[in-house]
ModelCIF file with pLDDT and N, C-alpha, C, O atoms, coordinates in Angstrom:
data_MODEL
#
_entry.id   MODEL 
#
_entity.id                         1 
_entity.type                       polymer 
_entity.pdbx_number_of_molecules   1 
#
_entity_poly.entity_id                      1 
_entity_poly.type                           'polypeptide(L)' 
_entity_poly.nstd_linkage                   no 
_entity_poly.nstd_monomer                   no 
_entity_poly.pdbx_seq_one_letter_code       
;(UNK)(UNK)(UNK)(UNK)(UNK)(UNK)(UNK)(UNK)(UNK)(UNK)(UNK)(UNK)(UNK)(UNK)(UNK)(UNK)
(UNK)(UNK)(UNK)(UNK)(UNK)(UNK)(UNK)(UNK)(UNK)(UNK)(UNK)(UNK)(UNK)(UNK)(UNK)(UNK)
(UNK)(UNK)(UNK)
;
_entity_poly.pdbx_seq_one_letter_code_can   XXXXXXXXXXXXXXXXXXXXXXXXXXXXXXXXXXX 
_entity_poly.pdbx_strand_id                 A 
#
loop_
_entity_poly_seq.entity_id 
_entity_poly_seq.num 
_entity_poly_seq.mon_id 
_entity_poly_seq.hetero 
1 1  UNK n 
1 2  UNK n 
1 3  UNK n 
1 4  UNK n 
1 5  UNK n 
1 6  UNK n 
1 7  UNK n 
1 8  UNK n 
1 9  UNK n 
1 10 UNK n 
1 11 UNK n 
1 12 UNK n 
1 13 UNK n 
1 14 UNK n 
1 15 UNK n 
1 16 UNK n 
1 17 UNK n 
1 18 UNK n 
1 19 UNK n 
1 20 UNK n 
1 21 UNK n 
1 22 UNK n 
1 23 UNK n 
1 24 UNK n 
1 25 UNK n 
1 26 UNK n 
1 27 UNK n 
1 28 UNK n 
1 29 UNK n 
1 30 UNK n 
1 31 UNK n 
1 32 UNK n 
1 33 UNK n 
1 34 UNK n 
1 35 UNK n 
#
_struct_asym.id          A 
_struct_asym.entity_id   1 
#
loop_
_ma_qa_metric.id 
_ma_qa_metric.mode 
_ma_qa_metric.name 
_ma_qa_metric.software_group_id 
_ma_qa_metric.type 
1 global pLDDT . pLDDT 
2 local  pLDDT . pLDDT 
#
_ma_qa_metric_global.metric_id      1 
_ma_qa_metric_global.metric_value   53.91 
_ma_qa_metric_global.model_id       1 
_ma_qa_metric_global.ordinal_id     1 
#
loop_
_ma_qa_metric_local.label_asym_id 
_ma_qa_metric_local.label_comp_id 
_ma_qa_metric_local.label_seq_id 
_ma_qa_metric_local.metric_id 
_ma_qa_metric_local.metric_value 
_ma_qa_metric_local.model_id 
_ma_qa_metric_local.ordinal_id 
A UNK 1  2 52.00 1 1  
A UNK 2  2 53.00 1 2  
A UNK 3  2 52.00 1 3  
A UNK 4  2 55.00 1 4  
A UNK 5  2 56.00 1 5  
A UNK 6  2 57.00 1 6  
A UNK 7  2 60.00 1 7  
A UNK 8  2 56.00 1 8  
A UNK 9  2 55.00 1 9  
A UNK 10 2 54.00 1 10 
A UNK 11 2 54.00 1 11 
A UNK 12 2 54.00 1 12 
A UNK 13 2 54.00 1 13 
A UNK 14 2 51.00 1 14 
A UNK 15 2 50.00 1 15 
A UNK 16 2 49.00 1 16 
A UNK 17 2 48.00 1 17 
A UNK 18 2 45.00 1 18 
A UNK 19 2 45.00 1 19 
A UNK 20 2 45.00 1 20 
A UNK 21 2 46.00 1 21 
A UNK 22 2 46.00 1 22 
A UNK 23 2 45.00 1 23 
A UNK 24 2 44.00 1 24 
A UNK 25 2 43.00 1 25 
A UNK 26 2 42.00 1 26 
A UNK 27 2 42.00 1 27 
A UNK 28 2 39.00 1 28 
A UNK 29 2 42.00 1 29 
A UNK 30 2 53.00 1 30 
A UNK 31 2 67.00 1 31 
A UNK 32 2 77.00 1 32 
A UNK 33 2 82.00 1 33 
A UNK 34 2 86.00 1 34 
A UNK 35 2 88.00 1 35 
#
loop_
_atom_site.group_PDB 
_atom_site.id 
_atom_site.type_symbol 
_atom_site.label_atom_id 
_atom_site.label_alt_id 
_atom_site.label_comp_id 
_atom_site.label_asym_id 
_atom_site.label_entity_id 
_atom_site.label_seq_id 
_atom_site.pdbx_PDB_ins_code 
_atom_site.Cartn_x 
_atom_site.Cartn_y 
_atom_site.Cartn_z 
_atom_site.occupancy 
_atom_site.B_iso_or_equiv 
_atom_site.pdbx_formal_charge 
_atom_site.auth_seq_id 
_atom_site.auth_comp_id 
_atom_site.auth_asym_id 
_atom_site.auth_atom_id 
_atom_site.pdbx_PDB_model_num 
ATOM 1   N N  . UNK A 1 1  ? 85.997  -6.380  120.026 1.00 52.00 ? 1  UNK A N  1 
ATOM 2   C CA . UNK A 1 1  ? 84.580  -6.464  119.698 1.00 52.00 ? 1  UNK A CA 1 
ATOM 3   C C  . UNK A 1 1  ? 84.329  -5.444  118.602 1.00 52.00 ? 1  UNK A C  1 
ATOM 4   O O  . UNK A 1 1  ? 84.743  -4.303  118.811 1.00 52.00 ? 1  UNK A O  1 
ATOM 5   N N  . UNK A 1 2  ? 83.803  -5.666  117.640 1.00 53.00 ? 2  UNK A N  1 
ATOM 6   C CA . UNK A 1 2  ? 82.881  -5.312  116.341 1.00 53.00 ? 2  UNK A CA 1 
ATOM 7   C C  . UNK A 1 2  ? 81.638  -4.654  116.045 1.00 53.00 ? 2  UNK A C  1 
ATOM 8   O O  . UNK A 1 2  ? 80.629  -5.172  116.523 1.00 53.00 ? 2  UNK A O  1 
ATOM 9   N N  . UNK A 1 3  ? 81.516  -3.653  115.377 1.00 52.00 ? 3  UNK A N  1 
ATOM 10  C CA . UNK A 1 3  ? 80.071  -3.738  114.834 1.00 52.00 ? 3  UNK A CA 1 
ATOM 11  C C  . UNK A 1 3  ? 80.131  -3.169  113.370 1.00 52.00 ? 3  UNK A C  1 
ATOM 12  O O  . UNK A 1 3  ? 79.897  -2.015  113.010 1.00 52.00 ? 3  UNK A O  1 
ATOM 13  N N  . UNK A 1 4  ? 80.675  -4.760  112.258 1.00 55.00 ? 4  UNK A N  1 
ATOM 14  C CA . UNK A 1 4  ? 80.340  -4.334  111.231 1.00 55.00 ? 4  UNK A CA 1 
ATOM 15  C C  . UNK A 1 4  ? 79.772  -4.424  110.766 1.00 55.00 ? 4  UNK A C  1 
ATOM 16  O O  . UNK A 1 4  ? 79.819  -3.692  109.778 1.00 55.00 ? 4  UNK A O  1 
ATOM 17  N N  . UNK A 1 5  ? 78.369  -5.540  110.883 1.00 56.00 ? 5  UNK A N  1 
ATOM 18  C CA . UNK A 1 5  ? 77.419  -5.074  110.363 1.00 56.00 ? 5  UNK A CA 1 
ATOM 19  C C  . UNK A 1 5  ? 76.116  -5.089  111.428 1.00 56.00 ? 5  UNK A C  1 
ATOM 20  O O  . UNK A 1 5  ? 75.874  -6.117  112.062 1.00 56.00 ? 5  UNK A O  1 
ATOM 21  N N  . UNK A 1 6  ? 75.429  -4.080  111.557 1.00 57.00 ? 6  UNK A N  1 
ATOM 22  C CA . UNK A 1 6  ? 74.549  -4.216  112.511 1.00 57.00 ? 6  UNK A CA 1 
ATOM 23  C C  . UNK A 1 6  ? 73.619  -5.238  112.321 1.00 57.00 ? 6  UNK A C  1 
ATOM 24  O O  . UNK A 1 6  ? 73.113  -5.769  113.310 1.00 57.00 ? 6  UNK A O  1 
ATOM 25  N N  . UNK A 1 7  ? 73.236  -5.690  110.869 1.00 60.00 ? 7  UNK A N  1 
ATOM 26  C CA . UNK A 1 7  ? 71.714  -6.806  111.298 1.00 60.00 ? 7  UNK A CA 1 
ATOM 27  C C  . UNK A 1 7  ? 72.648  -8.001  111.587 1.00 60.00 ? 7  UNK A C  1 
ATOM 28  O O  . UNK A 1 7  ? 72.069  -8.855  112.258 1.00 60.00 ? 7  UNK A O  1 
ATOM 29  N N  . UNK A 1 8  ? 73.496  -8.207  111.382 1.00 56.00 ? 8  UNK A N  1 
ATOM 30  C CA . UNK A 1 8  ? 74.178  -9.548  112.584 1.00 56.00 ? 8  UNK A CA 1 
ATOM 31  C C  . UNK A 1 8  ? 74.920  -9.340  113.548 1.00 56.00 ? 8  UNK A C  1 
ATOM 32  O O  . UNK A 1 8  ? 75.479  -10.366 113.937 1.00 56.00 ? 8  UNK A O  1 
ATOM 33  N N  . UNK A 1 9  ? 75.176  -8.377  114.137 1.00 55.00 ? 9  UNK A N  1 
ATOM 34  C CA . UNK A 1 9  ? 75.352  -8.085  115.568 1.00 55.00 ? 9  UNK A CA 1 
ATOM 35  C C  . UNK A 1 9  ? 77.050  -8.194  115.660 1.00 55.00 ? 9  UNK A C  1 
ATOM 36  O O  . UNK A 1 9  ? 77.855  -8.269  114.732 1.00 55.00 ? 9  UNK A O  1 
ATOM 37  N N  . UNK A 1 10 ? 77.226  -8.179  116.736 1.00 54.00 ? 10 UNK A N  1 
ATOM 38  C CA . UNK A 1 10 ? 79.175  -7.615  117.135 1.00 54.00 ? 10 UNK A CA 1 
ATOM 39  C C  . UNK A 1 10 ? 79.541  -8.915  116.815 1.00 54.00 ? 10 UNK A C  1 
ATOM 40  O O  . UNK A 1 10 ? 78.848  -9.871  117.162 1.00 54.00 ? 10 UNK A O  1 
ATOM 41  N N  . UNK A 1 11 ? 80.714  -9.052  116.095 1.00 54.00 ? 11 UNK A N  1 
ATOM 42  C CA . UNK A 1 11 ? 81.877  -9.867  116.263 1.00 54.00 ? 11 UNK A CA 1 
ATOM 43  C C  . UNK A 1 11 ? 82.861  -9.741  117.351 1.00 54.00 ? 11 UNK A C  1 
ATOM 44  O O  . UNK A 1 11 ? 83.544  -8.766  117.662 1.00 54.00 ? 11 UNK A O  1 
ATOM 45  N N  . UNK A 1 12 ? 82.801  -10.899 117.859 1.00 54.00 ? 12 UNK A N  1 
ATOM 46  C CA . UNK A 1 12 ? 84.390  -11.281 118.885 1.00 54.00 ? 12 UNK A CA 1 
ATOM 47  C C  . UNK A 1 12 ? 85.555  -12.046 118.120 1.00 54.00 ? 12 UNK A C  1 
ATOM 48  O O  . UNK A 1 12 ? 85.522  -12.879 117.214 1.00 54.00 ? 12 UNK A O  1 
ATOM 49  N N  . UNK A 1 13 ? 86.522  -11.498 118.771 1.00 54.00 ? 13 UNK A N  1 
ATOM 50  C CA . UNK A 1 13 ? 87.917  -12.286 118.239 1.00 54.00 ? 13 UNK A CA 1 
ATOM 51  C C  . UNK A 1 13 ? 88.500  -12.547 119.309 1.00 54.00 ? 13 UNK A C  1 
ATOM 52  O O  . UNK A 1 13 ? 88.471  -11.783 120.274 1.00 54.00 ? 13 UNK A O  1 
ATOM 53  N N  . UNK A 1 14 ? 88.922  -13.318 119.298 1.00 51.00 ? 14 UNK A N  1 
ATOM 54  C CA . UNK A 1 14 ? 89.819  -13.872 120.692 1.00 51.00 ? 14 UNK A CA 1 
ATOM 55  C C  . UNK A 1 14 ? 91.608  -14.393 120.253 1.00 51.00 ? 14 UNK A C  1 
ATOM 56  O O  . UNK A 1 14 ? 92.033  -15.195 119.421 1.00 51.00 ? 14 UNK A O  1 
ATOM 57  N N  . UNK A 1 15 ? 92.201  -13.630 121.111 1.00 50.00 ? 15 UNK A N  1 
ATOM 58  C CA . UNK A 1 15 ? 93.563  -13.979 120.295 1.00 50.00 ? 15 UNK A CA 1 
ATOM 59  C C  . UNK A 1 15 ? 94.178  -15.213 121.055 1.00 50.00 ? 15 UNK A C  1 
ATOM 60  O O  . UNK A 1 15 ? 95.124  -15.006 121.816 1.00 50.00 ? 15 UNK A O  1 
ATOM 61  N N  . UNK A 1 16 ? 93.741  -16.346 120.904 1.00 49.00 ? 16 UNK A N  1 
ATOM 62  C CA . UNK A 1 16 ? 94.196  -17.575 120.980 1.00 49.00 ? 16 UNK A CA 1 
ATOM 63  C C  . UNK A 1 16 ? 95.567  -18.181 121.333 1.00 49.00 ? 16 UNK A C  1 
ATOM 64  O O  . UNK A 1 16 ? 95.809  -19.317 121.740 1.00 49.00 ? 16 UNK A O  1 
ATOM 65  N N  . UNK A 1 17 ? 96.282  -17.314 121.119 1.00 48.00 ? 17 UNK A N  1 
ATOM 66  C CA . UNK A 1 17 ? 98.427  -17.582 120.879 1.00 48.00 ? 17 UNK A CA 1 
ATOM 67  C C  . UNK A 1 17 ? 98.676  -17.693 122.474 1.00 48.00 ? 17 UNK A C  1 
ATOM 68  O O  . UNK A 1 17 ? 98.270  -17.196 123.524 1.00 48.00 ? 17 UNK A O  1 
ATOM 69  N N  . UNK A 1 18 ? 99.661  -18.722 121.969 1.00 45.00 ? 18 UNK A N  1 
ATOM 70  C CA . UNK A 1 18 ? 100.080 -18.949 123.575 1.00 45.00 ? 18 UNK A CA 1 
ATOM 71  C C  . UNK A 1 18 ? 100.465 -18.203 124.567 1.00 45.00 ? 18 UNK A C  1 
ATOM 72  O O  . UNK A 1 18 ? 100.247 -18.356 125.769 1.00 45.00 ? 18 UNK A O  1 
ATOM 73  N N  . UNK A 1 19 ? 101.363 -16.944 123.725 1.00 45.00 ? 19 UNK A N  1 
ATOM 74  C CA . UNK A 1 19 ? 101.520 -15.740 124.676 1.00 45.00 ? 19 UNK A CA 1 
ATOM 75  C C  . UNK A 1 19 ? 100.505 -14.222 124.161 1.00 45.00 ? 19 UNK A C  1 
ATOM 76  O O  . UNK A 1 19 ? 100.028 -13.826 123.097 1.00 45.00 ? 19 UNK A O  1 
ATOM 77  N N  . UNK A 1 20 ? 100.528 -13.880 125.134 1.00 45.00 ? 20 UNK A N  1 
ATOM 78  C CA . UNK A 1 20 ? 99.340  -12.726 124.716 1.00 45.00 ? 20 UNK A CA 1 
ATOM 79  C C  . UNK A 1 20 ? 100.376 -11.214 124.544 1.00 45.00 ? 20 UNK A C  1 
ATOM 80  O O  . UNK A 1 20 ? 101.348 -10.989 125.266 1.00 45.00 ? 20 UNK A O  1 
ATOM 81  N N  . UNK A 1 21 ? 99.944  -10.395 123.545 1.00 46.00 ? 21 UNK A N  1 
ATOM 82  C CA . UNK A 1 21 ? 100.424 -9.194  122.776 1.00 46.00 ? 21 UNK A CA 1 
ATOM 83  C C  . UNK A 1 21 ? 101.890 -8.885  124.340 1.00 46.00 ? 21 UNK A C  1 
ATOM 84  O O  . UNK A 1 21 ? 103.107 -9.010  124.203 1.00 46.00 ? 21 UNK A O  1 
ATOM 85  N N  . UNK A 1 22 ? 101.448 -8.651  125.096 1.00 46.00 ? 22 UNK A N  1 
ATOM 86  C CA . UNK A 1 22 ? 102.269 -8.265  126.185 1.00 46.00 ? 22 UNK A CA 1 
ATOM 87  C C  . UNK A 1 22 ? 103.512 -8.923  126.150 1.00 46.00 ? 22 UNK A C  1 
ATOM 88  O O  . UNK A 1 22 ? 104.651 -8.534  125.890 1.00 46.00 ? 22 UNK A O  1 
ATOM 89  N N  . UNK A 1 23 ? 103.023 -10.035 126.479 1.00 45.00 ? 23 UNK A N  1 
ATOM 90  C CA . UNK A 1 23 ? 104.520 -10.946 126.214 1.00 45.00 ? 23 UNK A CA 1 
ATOM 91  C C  . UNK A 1 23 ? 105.156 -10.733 125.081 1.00 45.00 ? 23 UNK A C  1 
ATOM 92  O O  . UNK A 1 23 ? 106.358 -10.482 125.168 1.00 45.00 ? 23 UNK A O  1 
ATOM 93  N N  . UNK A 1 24 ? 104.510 -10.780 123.712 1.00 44.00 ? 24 UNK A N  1 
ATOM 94  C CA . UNK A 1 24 ? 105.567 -11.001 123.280 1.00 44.00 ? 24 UNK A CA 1 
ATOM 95  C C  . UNK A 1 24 ? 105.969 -9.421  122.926 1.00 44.00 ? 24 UNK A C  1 
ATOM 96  O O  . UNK A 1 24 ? 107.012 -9.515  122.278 1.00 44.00 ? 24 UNK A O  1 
ATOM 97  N N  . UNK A 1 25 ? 105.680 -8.261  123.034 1.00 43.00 ? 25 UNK A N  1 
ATOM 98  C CA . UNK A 1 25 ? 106.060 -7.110  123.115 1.00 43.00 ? 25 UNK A CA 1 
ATOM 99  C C  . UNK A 1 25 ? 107.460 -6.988  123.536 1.00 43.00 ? 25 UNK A C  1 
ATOM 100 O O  . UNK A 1 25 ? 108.305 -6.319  122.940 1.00 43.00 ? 25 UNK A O  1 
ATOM 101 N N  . UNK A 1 26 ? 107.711 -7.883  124.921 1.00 42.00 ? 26 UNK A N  1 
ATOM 102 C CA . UNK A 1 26 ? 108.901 -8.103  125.419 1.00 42.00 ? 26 UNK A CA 1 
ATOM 103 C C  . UNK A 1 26 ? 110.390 -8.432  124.666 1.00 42.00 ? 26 UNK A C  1 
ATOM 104 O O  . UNK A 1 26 ? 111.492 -7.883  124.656 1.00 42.00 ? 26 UNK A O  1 
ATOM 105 N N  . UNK A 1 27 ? 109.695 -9.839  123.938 1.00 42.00 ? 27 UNK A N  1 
ATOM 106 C CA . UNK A 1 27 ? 110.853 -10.181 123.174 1.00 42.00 ? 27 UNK A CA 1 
ATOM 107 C C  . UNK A 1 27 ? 111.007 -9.596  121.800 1.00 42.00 ? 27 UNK A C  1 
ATOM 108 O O  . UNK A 1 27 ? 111.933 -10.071 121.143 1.00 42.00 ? 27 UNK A O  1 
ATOM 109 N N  . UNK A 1 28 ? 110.252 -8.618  121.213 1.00 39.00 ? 28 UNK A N  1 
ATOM 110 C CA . UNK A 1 28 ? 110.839 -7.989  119.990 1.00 39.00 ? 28 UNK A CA 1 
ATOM 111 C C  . UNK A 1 28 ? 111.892 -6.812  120.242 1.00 39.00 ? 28 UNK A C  1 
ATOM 112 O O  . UNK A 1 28 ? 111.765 -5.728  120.812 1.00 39.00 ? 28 UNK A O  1 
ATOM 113 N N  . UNK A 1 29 ? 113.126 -7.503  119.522 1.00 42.00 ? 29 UNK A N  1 
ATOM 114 C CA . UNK A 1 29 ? 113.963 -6.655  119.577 1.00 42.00 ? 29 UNK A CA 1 
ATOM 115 C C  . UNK A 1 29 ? 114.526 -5.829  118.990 1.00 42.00 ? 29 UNK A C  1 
ATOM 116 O O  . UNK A 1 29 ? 115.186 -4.854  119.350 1.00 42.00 ? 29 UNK A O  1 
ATOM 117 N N  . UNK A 1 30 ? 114.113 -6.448  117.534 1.00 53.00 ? 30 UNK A N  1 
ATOM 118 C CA . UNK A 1 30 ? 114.820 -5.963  116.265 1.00 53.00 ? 30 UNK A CA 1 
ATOM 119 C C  . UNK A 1 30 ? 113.322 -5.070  115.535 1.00 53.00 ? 30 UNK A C  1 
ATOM 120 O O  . UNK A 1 30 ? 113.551 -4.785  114.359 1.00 53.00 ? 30 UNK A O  1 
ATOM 121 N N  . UNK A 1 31 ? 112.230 -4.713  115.903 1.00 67.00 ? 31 UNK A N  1 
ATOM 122 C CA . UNK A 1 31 ? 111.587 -4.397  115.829 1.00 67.00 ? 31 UNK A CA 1 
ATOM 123 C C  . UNK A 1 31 ? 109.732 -4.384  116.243 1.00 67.00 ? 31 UNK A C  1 
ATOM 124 O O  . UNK A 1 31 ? 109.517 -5.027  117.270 1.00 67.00 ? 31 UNK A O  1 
ATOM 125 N N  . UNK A 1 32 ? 108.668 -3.870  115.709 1.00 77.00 ? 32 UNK A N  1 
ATOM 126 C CA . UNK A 1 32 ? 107.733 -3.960  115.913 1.00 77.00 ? 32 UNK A CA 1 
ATOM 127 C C  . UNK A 1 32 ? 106.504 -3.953  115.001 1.00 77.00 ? 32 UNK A C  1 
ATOM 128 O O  . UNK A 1 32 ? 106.708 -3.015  114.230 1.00 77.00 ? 32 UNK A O  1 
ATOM 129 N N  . UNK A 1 33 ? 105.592 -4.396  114.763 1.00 82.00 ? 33 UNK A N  1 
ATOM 130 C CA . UNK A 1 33 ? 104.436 -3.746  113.864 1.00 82.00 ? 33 UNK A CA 1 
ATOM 131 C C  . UNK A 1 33 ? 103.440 -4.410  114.646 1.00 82.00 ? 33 UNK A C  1 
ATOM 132 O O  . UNK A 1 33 ? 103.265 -5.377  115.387 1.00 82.00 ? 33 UNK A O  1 
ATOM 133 N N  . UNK A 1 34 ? 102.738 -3.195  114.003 1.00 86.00 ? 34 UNK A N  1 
ATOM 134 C CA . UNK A 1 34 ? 101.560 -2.890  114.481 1.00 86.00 ? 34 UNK A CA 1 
ATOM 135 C C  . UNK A 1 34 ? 100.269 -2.556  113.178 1.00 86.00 ? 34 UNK A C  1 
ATOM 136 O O  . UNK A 1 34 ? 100.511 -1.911  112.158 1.00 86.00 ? 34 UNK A O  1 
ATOM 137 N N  . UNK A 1 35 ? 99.056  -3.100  113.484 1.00 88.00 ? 35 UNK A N  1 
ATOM 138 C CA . UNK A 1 35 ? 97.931  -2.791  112.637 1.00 88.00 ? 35 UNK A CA 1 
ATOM 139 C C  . UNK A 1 35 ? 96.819  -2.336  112.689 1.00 88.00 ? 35 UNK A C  1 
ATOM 140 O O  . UNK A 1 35 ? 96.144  -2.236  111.664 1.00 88.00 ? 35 UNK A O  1 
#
């Protein structure tokens, strides 16, 4: 959740992907990034 601009209020993002950050945390092996 967001607040970049206040006169239109919070943005949501929803991460949609079939597996969620957790999972695939699991299978990186050869590395990681992050943002």
């Amino acid at each position: 959740v967001t607040n970049w601009d206040p006169s239109h209020g919070n943005y949501v993002f929803l991460n949609t992907t079939a597996a969620g950050v957790a999972a695939q945390r699991e299978k990186l092996e050869t590395g990681r990034l992050t943002a």
